[in-house]
N, C-alpha and C. Protein backbone atom coordinates (compact mmCIF):
# COMPACT_ATOMS: atom_id res chain seq x y z
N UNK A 1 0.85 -1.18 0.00
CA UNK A 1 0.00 0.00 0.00
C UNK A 1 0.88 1.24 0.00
N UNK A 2 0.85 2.45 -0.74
CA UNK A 2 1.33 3.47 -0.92
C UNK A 2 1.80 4.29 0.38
N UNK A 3 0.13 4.25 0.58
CA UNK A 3 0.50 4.88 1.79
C UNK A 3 1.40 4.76 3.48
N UNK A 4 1.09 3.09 3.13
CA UNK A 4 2.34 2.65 4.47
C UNK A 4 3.75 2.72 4.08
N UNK A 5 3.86 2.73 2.56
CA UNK A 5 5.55 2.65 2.16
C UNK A 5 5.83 4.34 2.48
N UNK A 6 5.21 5.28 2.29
CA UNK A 6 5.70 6.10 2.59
C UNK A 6 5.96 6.27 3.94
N UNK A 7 4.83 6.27 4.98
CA UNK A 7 5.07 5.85 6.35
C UNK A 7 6.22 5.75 6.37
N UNK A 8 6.56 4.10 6.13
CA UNK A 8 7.73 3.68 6.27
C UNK A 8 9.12 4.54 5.80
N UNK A 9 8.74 4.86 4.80
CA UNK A 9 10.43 5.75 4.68
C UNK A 9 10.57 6.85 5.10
N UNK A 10 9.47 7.85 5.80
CA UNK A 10 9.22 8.81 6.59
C UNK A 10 10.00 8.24 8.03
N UNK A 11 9.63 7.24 8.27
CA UNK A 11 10.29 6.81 9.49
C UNK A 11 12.14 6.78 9.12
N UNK A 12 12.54 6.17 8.44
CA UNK A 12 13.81 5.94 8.32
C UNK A 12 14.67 6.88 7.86
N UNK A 13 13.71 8.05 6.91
CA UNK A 13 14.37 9.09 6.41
C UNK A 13 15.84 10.04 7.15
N UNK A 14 17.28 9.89 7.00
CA UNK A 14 18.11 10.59 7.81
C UNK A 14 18.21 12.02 7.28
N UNK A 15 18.55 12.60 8.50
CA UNK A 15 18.79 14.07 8.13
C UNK A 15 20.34 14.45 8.10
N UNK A 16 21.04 13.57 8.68
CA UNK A 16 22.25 14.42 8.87
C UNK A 16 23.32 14.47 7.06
N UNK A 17 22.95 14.07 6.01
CA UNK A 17 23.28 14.80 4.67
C UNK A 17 23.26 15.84 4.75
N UNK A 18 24.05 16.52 4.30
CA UNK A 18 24.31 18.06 4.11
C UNK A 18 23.47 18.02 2.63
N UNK A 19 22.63 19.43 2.86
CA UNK A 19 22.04 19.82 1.38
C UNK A 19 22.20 20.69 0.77
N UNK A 20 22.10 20.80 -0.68
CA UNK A 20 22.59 21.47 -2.04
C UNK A 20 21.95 22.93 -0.78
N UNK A 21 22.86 23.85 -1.46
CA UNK A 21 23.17 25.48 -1.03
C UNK A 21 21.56 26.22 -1.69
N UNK A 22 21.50 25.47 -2.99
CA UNK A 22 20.14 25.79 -3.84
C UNK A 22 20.18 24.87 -4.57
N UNK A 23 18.79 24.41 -4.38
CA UNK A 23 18.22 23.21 -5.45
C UNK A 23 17.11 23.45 -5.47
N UNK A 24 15.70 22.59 -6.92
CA UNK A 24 14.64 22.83 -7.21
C UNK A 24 13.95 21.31 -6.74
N UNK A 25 12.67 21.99 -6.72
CA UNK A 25 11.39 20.55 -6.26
C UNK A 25 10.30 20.84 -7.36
N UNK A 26 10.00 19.69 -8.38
CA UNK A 26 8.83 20.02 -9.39
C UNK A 26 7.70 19.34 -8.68
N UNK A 27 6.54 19.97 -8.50
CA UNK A 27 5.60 19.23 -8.01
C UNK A 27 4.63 19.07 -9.54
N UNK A 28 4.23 17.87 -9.62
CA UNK A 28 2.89 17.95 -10.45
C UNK A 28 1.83 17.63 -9.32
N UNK A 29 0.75 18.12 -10.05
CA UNK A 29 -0.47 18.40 -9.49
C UNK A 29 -2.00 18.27 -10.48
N UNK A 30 -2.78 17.90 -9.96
CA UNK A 30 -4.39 17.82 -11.06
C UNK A 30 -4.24 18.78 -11.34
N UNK A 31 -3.45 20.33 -11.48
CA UNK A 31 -3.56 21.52 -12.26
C UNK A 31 -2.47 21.56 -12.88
N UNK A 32 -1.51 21.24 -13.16
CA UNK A 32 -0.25 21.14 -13.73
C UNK A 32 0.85 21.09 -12.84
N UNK A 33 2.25 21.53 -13.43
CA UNK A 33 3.36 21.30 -12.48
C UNK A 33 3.62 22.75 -12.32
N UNK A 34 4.20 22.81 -11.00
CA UNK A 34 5.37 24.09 -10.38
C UNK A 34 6.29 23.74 -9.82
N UNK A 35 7.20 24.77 -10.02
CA UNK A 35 8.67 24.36 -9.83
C UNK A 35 9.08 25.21 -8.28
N UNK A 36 9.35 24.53 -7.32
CA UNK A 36 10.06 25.53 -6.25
C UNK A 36 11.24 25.70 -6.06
N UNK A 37 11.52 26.91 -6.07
CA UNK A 37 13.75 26.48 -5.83
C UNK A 37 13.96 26.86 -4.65
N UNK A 38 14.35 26.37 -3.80
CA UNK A 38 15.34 26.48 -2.62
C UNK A 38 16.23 26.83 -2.68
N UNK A 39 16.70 28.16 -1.28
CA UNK A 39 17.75 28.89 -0.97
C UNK A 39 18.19 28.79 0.61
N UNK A 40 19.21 27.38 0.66
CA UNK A 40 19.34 27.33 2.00
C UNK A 40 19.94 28.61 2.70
N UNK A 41 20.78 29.30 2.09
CA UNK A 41 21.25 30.59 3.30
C UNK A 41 19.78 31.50 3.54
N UNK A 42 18.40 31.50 2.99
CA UNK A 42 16.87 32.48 3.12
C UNK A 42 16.74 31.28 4.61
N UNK A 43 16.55 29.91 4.83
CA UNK A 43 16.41 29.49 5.70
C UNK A 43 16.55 28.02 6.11
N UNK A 44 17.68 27.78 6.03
CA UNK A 44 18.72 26.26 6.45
C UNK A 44 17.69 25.39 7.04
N UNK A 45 17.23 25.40 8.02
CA UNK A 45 16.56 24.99 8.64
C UNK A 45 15.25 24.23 7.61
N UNK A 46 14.58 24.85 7.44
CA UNK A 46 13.41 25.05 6.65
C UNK A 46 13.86 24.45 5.49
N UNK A 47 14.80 24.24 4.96
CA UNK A 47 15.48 23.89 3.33
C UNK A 47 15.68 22.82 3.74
N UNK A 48 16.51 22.34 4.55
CA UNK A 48 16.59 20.83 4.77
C UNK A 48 15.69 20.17 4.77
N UNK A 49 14.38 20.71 5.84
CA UNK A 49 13.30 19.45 6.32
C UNK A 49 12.63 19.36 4.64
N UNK A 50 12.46 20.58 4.01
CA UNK A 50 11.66 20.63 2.71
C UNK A 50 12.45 19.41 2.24
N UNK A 51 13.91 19.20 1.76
CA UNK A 51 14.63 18.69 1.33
C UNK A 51 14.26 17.15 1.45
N UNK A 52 14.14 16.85 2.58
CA UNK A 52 13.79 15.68 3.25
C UNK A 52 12.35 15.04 2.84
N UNK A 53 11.77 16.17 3.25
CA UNK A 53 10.03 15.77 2.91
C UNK A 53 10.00 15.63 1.84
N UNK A 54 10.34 15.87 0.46
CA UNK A 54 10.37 15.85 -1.00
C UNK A 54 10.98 14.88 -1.40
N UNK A 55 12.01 14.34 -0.69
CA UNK A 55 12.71 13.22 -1.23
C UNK A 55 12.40 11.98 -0.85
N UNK A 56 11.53 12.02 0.45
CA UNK A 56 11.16 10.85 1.08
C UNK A 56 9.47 10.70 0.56
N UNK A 57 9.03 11.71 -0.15
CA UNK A 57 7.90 10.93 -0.98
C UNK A 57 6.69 11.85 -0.60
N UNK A 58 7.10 12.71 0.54
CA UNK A 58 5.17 12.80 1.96
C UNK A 58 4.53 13.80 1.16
N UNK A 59 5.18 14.66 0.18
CA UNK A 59 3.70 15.38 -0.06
C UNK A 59 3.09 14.67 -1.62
N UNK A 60 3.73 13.37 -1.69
CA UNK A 60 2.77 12.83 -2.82
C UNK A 60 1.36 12.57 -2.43
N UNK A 61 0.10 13.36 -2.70
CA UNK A 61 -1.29 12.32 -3.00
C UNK A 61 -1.40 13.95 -2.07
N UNK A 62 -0.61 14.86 -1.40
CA UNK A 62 -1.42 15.85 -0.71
C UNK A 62 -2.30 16.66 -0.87
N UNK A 63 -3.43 16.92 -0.09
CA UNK A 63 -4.56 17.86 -1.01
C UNK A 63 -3.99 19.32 -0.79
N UNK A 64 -4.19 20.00 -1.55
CA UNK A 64 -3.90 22.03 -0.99
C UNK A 64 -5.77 21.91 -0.32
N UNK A 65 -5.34 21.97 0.81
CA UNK A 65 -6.78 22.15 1.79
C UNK A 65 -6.84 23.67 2.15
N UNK A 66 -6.40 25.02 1.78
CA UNK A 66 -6.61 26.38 1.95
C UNK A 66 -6.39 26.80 1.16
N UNK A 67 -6.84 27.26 -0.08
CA UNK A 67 -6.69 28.16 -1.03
C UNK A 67 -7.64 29.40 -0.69
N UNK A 68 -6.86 30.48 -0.92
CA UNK A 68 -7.43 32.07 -0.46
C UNK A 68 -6.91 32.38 -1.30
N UNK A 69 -7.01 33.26 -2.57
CA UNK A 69 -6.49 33.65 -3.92
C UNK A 69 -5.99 34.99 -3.44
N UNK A 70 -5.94 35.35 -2.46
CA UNK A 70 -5.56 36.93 -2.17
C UNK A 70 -4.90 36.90 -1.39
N UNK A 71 -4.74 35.36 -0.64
CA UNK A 71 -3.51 35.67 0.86
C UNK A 71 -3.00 34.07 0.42
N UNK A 72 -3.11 33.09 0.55
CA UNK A 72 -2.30 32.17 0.50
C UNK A 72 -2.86 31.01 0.29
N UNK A 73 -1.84 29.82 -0.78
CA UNK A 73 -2.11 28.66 -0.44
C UNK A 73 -1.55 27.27 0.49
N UNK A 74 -2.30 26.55 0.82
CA UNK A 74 -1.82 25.93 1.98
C UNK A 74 -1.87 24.68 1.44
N UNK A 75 -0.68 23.65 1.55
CA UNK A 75 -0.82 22.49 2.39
C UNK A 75 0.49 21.52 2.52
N UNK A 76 0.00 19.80 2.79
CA UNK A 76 1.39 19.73 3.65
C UNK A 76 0.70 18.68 4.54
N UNK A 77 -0.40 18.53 4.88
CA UNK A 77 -1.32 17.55 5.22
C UNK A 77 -1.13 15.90 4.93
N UNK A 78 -0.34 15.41 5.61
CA UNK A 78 -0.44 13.43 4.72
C UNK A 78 -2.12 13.27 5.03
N UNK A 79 -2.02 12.09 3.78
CA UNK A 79 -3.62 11.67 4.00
C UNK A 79 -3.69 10.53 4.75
N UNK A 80 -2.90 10.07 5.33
CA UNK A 80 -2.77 8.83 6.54
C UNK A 80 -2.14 9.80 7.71
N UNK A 81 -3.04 9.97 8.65
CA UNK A 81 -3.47 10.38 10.17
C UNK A 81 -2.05 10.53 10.83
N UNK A 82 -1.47 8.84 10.71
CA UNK A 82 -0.11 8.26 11.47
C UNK A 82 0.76 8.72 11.07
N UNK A 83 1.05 9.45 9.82
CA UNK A 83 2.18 10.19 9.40
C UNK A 83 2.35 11.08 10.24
N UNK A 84 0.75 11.97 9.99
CA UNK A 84 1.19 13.23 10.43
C UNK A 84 1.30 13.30 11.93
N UNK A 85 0.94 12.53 12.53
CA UNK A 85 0.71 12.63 13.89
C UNK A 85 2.80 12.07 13.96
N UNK A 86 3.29 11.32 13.43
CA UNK A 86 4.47 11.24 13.77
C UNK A 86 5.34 12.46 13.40
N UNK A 87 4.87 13.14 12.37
CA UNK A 87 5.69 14.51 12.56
C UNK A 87 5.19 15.23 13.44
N UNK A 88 4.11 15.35 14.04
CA UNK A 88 3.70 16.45 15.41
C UNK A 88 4.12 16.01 16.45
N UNK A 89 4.45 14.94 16.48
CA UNK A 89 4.76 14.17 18.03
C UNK A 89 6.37 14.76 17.84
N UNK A 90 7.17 13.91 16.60
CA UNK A 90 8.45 14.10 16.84
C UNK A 90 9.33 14.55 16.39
N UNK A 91 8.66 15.88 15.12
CA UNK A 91 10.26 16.56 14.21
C UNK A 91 9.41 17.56 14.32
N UNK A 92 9.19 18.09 15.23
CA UNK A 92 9.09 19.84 15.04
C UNK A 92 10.39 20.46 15.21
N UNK A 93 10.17 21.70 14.14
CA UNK A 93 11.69 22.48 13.11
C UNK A 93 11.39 24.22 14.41
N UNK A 94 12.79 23.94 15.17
CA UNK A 94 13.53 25.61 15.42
C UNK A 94 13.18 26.26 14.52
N UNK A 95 12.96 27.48 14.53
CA UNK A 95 12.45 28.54 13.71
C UNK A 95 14.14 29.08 12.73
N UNK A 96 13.49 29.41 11.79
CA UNK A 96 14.88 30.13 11.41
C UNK A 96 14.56 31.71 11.69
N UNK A 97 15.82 32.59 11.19
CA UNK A 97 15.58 33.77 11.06
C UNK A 97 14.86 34.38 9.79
N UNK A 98 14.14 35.65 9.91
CA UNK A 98 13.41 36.21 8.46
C UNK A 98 14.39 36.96 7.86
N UNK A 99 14.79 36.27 6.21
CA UNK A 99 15.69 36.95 6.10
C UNK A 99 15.17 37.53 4.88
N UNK A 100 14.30 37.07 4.33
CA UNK A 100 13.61 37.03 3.12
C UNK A 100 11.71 37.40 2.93
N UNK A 101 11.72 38.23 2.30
CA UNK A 101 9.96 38.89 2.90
C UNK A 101 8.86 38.16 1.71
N UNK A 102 7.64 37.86 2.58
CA UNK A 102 6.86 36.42 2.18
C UNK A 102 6.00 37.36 0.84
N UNK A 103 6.71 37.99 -0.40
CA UNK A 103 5.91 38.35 -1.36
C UNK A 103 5.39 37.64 -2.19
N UNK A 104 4.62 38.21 -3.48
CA UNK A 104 3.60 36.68 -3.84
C UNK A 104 4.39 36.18 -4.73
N UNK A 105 4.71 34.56 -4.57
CA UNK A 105 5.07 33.32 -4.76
C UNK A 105 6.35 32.86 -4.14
N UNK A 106 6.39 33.31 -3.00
CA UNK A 106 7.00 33.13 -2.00
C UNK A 106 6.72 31.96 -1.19
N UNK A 107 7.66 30.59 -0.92
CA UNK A 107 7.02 29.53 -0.15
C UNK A 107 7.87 29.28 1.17
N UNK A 108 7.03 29.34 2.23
CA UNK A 108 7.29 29.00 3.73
C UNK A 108 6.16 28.02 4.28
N UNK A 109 7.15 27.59 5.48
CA UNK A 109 6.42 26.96 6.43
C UNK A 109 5.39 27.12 7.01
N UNK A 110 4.13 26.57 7.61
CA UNK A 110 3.21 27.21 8.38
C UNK A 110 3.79 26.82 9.58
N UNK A 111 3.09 27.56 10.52
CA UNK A 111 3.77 27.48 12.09
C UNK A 111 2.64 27.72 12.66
N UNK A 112 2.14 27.45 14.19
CA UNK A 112 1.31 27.02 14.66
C UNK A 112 1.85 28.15 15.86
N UNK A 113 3.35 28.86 15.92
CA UNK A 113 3.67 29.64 17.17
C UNK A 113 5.38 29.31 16.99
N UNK A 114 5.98 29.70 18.03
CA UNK A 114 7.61 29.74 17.72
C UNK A 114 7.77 28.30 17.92
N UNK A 115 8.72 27.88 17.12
CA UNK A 115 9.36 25.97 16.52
C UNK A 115 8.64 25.25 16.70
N UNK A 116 7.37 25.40 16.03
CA UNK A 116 6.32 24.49 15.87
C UNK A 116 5.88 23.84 14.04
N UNK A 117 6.93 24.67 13.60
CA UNK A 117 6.66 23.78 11.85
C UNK A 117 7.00 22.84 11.47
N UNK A 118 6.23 21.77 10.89
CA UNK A 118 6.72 20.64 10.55
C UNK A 118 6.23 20.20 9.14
N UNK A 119 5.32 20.12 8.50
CA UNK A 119 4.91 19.25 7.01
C UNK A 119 4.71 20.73 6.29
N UNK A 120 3.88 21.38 6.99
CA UNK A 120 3.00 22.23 6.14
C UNK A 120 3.50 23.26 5.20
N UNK A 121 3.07 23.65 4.43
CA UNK A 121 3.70 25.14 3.80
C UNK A 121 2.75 26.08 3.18
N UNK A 122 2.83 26.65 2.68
CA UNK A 122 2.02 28.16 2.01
C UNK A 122 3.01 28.63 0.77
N UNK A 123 2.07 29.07 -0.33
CA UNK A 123 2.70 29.62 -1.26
C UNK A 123 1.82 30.88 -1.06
N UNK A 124 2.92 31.91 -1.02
CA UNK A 124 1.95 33.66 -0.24
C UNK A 124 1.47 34.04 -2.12
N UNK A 125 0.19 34.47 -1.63
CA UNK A 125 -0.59 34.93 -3.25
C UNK A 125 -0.58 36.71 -3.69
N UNK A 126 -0.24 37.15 -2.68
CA UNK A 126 0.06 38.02 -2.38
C UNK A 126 1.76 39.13 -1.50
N UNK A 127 1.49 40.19 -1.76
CA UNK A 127 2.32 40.88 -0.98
C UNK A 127 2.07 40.72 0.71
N UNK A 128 2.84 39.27 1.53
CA UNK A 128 2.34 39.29 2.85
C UNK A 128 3.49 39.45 3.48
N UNK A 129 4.24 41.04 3.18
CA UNK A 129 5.11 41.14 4.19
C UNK A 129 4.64 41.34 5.26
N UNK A 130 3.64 41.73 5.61
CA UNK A 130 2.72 41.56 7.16
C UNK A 130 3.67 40.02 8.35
N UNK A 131 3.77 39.21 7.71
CA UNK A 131 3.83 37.86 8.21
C UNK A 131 5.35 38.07 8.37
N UNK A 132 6.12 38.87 8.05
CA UNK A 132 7.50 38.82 8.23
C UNK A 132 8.17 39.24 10.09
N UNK A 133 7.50 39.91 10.46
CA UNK A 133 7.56 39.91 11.76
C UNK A 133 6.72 39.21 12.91
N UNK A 134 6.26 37.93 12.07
CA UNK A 134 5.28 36.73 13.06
C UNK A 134 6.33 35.92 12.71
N UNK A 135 7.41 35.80 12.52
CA UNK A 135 8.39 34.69 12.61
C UNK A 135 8.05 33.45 11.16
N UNK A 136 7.39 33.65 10.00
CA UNK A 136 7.07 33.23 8.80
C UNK A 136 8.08 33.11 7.56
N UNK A 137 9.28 32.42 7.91
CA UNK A 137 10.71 32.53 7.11
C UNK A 137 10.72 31.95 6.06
N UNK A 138 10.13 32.51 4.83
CA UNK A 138 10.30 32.01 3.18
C UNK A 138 11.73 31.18 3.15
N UNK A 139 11.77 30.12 2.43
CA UNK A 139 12.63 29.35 2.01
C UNK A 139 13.21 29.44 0.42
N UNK A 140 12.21 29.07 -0.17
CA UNK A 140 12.20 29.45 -1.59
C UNK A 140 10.78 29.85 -2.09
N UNK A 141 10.82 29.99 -3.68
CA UNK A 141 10.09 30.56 -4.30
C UNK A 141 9.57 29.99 -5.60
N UNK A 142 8.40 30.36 -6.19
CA UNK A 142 8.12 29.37 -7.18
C UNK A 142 9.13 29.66 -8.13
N UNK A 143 9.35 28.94 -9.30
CA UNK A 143 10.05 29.61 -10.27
C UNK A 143 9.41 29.45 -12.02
N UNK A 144 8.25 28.40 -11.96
CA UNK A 144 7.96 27.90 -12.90
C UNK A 144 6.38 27.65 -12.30
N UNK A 145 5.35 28.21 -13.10
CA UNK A 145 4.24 27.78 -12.96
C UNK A 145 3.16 28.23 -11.84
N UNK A 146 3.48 29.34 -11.47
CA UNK A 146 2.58 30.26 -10.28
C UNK A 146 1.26 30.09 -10.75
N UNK A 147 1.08 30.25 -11.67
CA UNK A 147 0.13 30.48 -12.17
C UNK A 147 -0.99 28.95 -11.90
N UNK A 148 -0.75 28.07 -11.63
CA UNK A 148 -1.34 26.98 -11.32
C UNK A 148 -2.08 27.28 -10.06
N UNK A 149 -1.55 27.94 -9.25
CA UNK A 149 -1.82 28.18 -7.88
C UNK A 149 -2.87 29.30 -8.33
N UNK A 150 -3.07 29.99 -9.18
CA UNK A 150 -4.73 30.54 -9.90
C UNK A 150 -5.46 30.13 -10.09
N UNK A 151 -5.13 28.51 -10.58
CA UNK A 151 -6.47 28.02 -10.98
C UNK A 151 -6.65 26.90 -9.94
N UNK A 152 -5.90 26.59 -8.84
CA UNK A 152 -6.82 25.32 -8.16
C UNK A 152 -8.37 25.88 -7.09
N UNK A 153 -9.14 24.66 -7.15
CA UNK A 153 -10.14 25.12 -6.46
C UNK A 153 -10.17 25.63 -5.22
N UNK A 154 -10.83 26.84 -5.49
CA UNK A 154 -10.94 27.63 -4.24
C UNK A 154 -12.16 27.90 -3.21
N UNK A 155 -13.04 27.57 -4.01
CA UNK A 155 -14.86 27.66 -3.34
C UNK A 155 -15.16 27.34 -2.07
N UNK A 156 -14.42 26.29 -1.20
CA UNK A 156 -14.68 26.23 -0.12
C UNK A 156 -14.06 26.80 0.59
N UNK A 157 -13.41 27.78 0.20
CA UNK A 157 -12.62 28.94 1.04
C UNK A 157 -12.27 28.63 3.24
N UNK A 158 -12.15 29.98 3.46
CA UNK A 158 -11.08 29.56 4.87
C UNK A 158 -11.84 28.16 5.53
N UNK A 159 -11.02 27.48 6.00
CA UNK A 159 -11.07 26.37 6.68
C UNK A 159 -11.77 27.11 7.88
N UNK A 160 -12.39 25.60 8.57
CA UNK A 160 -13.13 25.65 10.26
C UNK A 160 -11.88 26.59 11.15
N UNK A 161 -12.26 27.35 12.00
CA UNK A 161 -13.82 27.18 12.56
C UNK A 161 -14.19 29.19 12.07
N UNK A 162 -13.28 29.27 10.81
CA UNK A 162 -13.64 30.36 10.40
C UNK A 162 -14.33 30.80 9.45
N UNK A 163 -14.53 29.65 8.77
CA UNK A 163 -14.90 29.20 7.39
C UNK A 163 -15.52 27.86 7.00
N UNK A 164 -16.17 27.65 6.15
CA UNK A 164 -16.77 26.61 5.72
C UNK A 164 -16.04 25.25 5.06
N UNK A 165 -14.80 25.75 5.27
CA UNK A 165 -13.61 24.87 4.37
C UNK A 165 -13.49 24.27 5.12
N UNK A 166 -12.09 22.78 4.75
CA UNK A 166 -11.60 22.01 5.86
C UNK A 166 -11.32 22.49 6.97
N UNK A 167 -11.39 21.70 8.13
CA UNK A 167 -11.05 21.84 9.35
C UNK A 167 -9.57 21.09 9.78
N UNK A 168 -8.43 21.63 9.84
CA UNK A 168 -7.53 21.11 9.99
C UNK A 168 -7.40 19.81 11.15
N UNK A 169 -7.91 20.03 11.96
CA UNK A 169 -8.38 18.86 13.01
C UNK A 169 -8.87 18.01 12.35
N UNK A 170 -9.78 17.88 11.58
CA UNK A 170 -10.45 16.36 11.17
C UNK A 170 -9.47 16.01 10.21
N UNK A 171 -8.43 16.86 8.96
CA UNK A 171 -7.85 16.45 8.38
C UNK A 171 -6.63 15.63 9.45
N UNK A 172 -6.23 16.14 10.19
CA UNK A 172 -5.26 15.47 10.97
C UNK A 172 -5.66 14.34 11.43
N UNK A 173 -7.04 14.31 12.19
CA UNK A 173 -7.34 12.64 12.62
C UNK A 173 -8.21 11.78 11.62
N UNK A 174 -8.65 12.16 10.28
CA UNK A 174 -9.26 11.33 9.52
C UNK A 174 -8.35 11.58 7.98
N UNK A 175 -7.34 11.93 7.82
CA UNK A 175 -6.69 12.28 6.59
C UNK A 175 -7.45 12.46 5.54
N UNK A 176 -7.50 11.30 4.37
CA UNK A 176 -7.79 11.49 2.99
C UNK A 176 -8.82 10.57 2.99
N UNK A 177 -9.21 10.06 4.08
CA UNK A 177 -10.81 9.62 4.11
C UNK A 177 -11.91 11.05 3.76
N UNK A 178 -11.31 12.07 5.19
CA UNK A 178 -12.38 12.85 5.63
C UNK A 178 -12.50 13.96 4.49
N UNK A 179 -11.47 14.28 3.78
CA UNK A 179 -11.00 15.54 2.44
C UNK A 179 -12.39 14.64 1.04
N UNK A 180 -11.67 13.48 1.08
CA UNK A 180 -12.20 12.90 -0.08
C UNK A 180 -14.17 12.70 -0.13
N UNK A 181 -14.11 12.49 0.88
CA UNK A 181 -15.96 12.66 1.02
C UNK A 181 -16.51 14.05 0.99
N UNK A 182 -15.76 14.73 2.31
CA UNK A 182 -16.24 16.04 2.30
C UNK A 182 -16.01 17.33 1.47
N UNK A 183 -14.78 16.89 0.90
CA UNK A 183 -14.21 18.62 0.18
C UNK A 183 -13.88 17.76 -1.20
N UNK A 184 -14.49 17.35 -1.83
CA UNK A 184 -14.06 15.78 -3.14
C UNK A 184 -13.60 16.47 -4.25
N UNK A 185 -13.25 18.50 -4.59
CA UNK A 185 -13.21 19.14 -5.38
C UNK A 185 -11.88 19.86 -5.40
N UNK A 186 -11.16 19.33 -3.61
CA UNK A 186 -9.77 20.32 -4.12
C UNK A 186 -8.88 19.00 -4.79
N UNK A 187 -8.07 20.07 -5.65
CA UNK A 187 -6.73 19.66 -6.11
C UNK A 187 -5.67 19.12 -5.07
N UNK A 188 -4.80 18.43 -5.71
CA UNK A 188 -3.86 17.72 -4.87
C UNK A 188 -2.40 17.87 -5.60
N UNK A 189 -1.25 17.54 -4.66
CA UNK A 189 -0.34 16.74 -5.34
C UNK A 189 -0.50 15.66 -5.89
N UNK A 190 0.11 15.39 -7.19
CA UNK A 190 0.18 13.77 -7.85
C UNK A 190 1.73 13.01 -7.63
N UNK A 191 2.49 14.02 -7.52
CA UNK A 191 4.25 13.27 -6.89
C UNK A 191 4.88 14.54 -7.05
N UNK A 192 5.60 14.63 -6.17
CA UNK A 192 6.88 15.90 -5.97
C UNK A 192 8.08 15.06 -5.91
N UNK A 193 9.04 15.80 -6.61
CA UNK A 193 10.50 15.24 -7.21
C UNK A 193 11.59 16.27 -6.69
N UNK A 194 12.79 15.89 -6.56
CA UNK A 194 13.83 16.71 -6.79
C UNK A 194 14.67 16.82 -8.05
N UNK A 195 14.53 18.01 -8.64
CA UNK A 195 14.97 18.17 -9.82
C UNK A 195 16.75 18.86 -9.82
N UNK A 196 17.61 18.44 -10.83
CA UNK A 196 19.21 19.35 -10.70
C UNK A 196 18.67 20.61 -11.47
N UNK A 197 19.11 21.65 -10.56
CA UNK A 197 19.02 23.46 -10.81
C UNK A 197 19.14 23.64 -12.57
């Protein structure tokens, strides 16, 4: 099953490789592909785990569960529960410093409060240097294909308990059961790769 092999190499995945200074991640997606490039000196920290998460497979099959066409898209969500609950339990990422301001197509971590990021990310749709002094440290940036992030579905707009959209809680304890019944219209990842610059 797909989903336990990833499990599984999520578990075994090592970190201590040193990673490329700058390298790219192509995601395809039910809307086409985008390209992200990474700049470990914008945020080391943040570049590695991306590094990691991309190579070890986890945001294949992910839904973008927050699309806001004017502030950001979100996701980063596994659709098996046990993943994600093993990154909340046990690789939450030190914050880096802001060295780099979250303008639109700008991609960072989500954070939940100080060194609390772990899967998630945002591509900013907008000018959100606002978020630069909430500790929100861009990594890299799209470089190919922003424009995808225009057209995925957006209709069920902000998530619970502000909005009618997913509720990040049920996505966390029911994954790609609870997305696939209830929200059956957003877009997803289909496989994210590491590509040479």
């Amino acid at each position: 099953m797909r989903i336990a092999i990833v499990s599984l190499s999520l578990l075994l995945c090592s970190c201590t490789t040193k990673r490329p200074d700058i390298f790219q991640a192509d995601f395809e997606t039910t809307k086409g592909h985008f390209v992200i490039e990474v700049h470990r000196d914008w945020a080391p920290l943040g570049a590695d785990r991306f590094h990691e998460l991309v190579s070890s497979g986890f945001y294949d099959g992910t839904r973008f569960f927050r699309t806001l066409p004017k502030f950001v898209v979100q996701w980063g969500l596994s659709g098996d529960p046990a993943v994600t609950k093993f990154w909340e339990k046990n690789k939450n990422l030190s914050d880096d410093p802001v060295v780099r301001s979250n303008l639109r197509g700008f991609v960072t971590f989500a954070t939940g409060g100080p060194n609390t990021r772990t899967t998630q990310l945002f591509v900013n749709m907008a000018d959100n240097s606002r978020l630069d002094s909430r500790g929100f440290s861009p990594f890299g940036k799209i470089v190919t294909g922003m424009e995808i992030f225009d057209r995925l579905y957006a209709n069920y707009g902000e998530g619970a308990p502000n909005g009618p959209g997913p509720d990040q809680d049920k996505i966390e304890d029911q994954g790609e059961t609870y997305l696939a019944r209830d929200f059956p219209m957003l877009d997803k990842v289909i496989k994210a790769r590491m590509v040479s610059k």
